[in-house]
Protein backbone atom coordinates (compact mmCIF):
# COMPACT_ATOMS: atom_id res chain seq x y z
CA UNK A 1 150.07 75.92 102.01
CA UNK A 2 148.37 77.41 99.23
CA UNK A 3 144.10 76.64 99.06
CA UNK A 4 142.05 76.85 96.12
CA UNK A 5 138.42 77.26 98.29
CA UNK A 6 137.31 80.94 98.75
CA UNK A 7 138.02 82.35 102.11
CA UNK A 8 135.12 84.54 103.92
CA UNK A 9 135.45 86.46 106.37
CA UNK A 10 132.02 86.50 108.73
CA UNK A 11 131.12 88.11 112.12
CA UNK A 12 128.99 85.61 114.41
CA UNK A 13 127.35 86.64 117.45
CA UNK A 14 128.76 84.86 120.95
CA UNK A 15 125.91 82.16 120.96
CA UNK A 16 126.52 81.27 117.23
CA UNK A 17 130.43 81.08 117.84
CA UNK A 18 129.72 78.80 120.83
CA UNK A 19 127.57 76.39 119.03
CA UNK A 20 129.82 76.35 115.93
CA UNK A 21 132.76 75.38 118.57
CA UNK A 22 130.55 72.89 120.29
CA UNK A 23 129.57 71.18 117.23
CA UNK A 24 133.05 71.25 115.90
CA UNK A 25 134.60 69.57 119.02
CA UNK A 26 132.02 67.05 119.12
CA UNK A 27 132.66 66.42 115.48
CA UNK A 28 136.31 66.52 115.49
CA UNK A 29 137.13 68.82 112.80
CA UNK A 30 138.02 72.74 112.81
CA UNK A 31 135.74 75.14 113.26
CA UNK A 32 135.86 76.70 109.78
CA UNK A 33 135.30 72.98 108.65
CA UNK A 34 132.27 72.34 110.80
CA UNK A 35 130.64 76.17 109.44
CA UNK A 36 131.11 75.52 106.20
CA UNK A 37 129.44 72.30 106.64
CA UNK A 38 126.58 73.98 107.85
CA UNK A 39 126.34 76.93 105.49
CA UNK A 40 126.11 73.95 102.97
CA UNK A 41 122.97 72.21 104.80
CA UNK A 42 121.41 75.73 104.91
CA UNK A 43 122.11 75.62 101.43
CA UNK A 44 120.09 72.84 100.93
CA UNK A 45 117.69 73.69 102.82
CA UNK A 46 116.77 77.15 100.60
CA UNK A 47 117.12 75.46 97.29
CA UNK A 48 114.37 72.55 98.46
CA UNK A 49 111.91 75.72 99.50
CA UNK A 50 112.15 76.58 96.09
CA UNK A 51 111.58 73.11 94.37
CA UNK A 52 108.61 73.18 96.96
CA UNK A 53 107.20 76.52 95.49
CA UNK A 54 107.35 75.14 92.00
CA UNK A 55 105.85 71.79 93.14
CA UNK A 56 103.38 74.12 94.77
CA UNK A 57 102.16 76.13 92.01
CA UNK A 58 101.97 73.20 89.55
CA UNK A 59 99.91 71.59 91.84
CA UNK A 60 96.48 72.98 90.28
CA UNK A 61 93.25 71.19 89.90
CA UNK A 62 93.74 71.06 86.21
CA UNK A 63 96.93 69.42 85.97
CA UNK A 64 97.78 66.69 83.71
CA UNK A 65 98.98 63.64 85.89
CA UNK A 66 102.14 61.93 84.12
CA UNK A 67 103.18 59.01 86.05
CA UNK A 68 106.92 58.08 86.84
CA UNK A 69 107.45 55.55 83.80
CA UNK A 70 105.70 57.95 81.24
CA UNK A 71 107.85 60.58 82.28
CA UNK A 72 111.17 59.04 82.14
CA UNK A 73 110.12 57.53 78.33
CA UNK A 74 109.59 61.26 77.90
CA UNK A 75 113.49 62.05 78.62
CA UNK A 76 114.50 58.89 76.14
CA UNK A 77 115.27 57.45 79.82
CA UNK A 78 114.57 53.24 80.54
């Protein structure tokens, strides 16, 4: 059967393979299921380092404080 999701082809070292197969039995799903699932979380991971580097730099002595209701009247929001 025919997919539509992108297949890649990656080289893990023997501990990674292991713990991929560990988590995967434990989990009940396939191994390519279970690292995929992961690559997702890491994923997540890297994008939230970046909203914390932009939360980060904002964060100055001199900025204007907008509190949650003001800011969603800002976006037309209720």
């Amino acid at each position: 059967m025919a997919t539509t999701k992108k297949r890649l082809n990656i080289t893990l070292d023997a501990e990674t393979e292991k713990f991929i197969s560990i988590l995967a039995k434990r989990d009940n799903v396939p191994e390519a299921t279970k690292a995929a699932e992961l690559l997702r979380e890491a994923i997540e991971i890297e994008e939230d380092k970046i909203w914390i580097e932009i939360a980060e730099s904002r964060d100055t002595p001199d900025a204007e404080y907008i509190s949650h209701e003001e800011i969603w009247k800002k976006f037309g929001i209720k």
